[in-house]
Protein backbone atom coordinates (compact mmCIF):
# COMPACT_ATOMS: atom_id res chain seq x y z
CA UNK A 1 97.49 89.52 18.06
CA UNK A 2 98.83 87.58 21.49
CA UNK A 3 95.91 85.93 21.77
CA UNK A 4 95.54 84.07 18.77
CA UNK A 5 99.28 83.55 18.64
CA UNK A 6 98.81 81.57 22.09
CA UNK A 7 95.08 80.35 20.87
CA UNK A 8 96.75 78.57 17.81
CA UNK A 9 99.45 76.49 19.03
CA UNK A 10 96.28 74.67 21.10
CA UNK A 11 95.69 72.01 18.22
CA UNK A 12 92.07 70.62 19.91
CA UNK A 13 91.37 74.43 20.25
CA UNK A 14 91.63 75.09 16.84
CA UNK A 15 89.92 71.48 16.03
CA UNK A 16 87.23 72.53 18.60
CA UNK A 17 86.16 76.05 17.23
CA UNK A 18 87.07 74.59 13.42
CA UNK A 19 83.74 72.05 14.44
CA UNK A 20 81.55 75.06 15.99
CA UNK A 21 82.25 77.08 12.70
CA UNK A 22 81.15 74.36 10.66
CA UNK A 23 78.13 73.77 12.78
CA UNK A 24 77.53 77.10 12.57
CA UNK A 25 77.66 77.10 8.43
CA UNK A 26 75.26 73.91 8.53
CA UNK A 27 72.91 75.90 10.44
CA UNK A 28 73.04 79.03 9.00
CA UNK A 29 72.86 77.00 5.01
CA UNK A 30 70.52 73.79 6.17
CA UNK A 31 67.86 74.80 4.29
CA UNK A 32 70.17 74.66 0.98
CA UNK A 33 72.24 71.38 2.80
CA UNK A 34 69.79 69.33 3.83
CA UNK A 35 68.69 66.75 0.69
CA UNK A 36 65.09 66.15 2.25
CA UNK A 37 62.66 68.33 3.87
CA UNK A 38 63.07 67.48 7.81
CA UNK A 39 59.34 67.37 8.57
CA UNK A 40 57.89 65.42 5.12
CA UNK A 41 56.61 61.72 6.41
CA UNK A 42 56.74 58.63 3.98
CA UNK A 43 55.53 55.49 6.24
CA UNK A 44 57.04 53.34 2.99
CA UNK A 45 60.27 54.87 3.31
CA UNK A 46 60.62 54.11 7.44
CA UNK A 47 63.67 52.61 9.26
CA UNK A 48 66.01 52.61 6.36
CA UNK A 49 69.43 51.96 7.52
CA UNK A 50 72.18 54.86 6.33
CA UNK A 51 72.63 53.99 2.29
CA UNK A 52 73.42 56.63 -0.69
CA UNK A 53 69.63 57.75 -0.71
CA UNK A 54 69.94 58.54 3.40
CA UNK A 55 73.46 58.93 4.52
CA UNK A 56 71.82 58.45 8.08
CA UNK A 57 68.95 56.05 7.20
CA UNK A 58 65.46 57.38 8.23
CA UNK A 59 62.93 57.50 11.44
CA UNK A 60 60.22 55.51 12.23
CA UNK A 61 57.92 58.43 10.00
CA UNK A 62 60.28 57.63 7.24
CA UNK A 63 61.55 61.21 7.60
CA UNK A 64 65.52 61.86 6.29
CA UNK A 65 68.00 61.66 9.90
CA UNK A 66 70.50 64.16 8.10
CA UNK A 67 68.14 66.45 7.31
CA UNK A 68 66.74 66.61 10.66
CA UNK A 69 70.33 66.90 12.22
CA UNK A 70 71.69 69.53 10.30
CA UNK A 71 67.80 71.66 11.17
CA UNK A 72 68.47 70.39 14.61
CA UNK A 73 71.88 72.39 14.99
CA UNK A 74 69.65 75.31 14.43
CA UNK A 75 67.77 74.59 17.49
CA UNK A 76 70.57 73.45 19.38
CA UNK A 77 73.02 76.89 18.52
CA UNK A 78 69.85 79.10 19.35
CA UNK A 79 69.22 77.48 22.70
CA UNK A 80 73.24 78.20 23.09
CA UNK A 81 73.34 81.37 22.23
CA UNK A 82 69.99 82.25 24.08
CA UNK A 83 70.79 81.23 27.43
CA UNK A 84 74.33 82.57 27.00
CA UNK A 85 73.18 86.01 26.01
CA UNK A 86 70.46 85.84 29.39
CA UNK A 87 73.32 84.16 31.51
CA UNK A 88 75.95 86.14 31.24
CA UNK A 89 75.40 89.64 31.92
CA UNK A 90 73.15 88.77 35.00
CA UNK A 91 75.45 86.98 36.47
CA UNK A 92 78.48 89.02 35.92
CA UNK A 93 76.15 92.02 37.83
CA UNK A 94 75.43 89.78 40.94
CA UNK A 95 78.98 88.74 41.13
CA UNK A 96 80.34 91.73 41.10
CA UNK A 97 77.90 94.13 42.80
CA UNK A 98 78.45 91.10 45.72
CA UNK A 99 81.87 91.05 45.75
CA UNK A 100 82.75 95.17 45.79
CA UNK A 101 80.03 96.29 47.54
CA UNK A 102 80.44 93.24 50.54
CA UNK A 103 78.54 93.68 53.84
CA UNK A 104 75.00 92.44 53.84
CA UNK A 105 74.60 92.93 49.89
CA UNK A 106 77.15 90.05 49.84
CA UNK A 107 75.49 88.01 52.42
CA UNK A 108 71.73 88.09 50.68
CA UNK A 109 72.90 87.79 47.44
CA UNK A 110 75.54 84.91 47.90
CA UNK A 111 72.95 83.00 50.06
CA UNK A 112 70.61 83.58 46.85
CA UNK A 113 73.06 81.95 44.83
CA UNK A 114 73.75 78.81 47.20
CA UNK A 115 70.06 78.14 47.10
CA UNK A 116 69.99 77.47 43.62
CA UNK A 117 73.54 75.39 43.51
CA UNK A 118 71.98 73.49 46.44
CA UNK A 119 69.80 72.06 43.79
CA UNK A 120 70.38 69.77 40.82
CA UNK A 121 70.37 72.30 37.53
CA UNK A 122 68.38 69.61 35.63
CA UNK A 123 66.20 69.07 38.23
CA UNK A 124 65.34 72.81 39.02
CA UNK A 125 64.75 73.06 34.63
CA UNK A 126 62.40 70.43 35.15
CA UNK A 127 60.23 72.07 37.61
CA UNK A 128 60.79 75.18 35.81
CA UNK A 129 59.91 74.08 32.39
CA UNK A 130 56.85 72.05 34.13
CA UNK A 131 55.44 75.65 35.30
CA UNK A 132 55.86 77.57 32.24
CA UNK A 133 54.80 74.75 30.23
CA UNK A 134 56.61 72.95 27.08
CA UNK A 135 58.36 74.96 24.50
CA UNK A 136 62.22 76.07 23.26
CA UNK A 137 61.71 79.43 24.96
CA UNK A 138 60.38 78.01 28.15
CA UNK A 139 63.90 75.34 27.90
CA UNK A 140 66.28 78.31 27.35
CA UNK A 141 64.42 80.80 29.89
CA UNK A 142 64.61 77.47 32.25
CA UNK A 143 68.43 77.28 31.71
CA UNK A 144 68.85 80.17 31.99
CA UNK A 145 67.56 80.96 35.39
CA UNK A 146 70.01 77.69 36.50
CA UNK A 147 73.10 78.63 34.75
CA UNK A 148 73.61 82.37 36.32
CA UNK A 149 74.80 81.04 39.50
CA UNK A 150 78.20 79.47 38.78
CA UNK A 151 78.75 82.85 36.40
CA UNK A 152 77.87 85.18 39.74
CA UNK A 153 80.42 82.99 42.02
CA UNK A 154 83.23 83.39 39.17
CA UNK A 155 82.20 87.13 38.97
CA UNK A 156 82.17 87.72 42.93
CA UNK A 157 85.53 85.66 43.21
CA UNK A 158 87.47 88.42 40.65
CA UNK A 159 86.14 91.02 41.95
CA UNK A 160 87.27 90.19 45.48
CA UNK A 161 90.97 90.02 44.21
CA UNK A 162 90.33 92.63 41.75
CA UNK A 163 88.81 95.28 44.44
CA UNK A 164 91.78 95.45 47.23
CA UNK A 165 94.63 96.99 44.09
CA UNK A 166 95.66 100.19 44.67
CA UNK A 167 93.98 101.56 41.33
CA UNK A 168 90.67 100.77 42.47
CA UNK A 169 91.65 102.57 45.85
CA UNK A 170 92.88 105.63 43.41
CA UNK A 171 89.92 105.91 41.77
CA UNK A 172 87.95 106.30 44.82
CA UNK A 173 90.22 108.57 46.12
CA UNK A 174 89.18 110.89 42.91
CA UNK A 175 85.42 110.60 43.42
CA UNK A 176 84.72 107.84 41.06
CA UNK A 177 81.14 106.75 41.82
CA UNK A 178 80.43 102.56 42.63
CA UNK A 179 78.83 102.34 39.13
CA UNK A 180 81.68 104.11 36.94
CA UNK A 181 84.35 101.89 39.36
CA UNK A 182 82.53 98.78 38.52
CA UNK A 183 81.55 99.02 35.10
CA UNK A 184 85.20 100.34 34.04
CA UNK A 185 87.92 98.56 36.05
CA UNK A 186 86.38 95.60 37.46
CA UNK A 187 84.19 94.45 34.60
CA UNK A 188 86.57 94.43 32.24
CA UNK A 189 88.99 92.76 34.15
CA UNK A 190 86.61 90.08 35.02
CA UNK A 191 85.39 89.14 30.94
CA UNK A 192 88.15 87.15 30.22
CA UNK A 193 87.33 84.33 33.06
CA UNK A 194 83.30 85.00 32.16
CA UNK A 195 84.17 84.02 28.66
CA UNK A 196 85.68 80.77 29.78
CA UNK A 197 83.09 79.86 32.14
CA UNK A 198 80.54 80.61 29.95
CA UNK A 199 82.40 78.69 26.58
CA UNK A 200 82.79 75.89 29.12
CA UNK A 201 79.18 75.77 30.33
CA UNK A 202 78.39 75.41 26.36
CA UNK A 203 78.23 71.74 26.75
CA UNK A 204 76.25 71.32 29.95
CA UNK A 205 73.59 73.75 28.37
CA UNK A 206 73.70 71.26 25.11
CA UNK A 207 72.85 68.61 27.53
CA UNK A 208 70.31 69.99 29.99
CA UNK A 209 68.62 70.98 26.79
CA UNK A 210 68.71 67.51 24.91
CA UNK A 211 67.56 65.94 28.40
CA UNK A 212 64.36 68.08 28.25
CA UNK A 213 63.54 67.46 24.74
CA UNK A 214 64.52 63.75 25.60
CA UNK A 215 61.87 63.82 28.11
CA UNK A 216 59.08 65.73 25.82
CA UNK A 217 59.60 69.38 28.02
CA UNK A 218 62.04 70.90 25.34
CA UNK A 219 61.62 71.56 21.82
CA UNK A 220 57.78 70.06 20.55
CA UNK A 221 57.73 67.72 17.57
CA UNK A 222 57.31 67.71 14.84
CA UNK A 223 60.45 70.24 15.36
CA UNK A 224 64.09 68.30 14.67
CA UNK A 225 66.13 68.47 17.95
CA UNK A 226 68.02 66.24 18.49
CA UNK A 227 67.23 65.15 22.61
CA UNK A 228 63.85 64.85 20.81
CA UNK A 229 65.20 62.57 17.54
CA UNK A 230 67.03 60.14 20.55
CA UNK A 231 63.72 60.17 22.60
CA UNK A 232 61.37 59.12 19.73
CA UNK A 233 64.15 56.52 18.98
CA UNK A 234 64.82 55.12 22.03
CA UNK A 235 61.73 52.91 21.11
CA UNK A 236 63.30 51.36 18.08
CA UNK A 237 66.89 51.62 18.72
CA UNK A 238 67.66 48.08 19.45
CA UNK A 239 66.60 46.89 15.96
CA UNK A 240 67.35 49.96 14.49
CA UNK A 241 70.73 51.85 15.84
CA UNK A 242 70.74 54.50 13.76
CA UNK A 243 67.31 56.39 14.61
CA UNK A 244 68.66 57.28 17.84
CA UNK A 245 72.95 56.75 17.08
CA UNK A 246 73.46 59.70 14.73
CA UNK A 247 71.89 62.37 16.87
CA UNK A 248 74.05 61.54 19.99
CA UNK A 249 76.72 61.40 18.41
CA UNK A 250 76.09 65.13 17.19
CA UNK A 251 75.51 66.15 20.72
CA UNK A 252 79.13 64.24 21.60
CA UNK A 253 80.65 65.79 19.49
CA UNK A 254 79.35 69.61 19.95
CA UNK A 255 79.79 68.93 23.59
CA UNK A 256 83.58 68.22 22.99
CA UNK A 257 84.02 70.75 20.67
CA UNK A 258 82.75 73.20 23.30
CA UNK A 259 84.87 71.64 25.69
CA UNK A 260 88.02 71.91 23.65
CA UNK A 261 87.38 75.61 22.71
CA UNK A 262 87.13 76.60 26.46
CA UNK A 263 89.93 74.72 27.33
CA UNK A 264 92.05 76.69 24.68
CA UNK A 265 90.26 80.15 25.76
CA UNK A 266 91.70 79.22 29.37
CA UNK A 267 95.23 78.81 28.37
CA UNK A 268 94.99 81.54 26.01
CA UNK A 269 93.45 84.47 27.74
CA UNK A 270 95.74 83.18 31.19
CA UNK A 271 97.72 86.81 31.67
CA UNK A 272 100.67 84.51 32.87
CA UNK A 273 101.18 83.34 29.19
CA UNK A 274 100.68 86.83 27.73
């Protein structure tokens, strides 16, 4: 397969998605990983530092730090995947019913869209997330409904250079309806830069969703996230590094990972280098 031929040769590609399978094994197996139960408290066991008994030390509840980060990538690939799933087909419709069908469709819905990137994403979650009230679903429906615009520009940008080929122009010319046009020439054409976009977006949506739990609107305790685990140990971490250490440095490291793998998807999926 071209793709993975060209997807392969990207070394911090292949390092990238090799680190979002193996998150995605600890989350799927943390029940059987994990060597503690996440939410069981021992106040005589609290702010361990990392030794052989706790590889990560323990919280300020005495609870086990790995076993809360590998439950915590369960929470963090579900929020992923979530606002992904919401993101991406709403915004590839606006996009490219605004780009083929132009005119004043084109005008209301791109002046929609440069409402909402007029405003800071984490700011607009916040408000959103303080309306709906507290939660995971309330985070993910909150990024969510802040994510779709950068997909709908992306979407209304290939379908403007996608719309003016002689195919398309064809295909009206034998009666194809709007719906049949868009849904099999220009969608398809446009999934390969969605896919991108949306791999790339992967780490912002890690972030935005560690900020709310950071600030107590994301994920409730006692429920191991890991904005949450660096909130509750922002109030120890100067004497104790490691409450609040090991769970950023998961959420570096999916970032990156994320990063990487959308970087690669670029370079691979780029027609040019097919």
């Amino acid at each position: 397969m071209a793709f993975w031929r060209l997807y392969r040769t990207d070394l911090t590609g292949v390092l990238g998605i090799t680190i979002i399978g193996l998150l995605l094994v600890v989350a799927i197996f943390a029940p059987a990983l994990a060597p503690y139960d996440p939410f069981v408290q021992s106040l005589t066991t609290a702010l361990q530092p990392p030794s052989w008994a706790h590889p990560a030390g323990t919280d300020e509840l005495g609870r086990d730090i790995l076993s809360r980060l590998l439950y915590g990538a369960r929470t963090t690939l579900l929020i992923v995947i979530s606002v992904s799933l919401l993101v991406a087909p709403v915004g590839l419709l606006i996009g490219v019913c605004s780009g083929y069908f132009g005119g004043w469709v084109d005008k209301i819905l791109m002046r929609i869209v440069d409402i909402f990137l007029s405003l800071p994403s984490l700011v607009l979650a916040l408000a959103f997330v303080a309306a709906l009230g507290a939660g995971t679903e309330n985070a993910v429906l909150a990024i969510a409904f802040t994510s779709w615009p950068a997909i709908a520009r992306l979407a209304r940008a290939e379908t403007l250079s996608i719309r003016a080929n002689d195919y398309i122009s064809a295909a009206r010319l034998y009666g194809a309806t709007p719906s049949r046009i868009i849904l099999r020439h220009i969608v398809p054409l446009c999934m390969p830069s969605i896919i991108v976009r949306i791999t790339l977006s992967m780490a912002g949506v890690i972030l935005t969703a560690a900020g709310l739990g950071f600030l107590g609107l994301g994920a409730q305790p006692p429920s191991a996230e890991w904005g949450t685990m660096i909130s509750t140990g922002r109030k120890v971490m100067i004497d104790h590094w490691w409450v609040a250490a090991f769970p950023g440095f998961a959420i570096l490291i999916t970032s990156l990972s994320f990063n990487l793998v959308g970087d690669a998807l670029r370079d691979a999926l780029d027609p040019r280098k097919s």
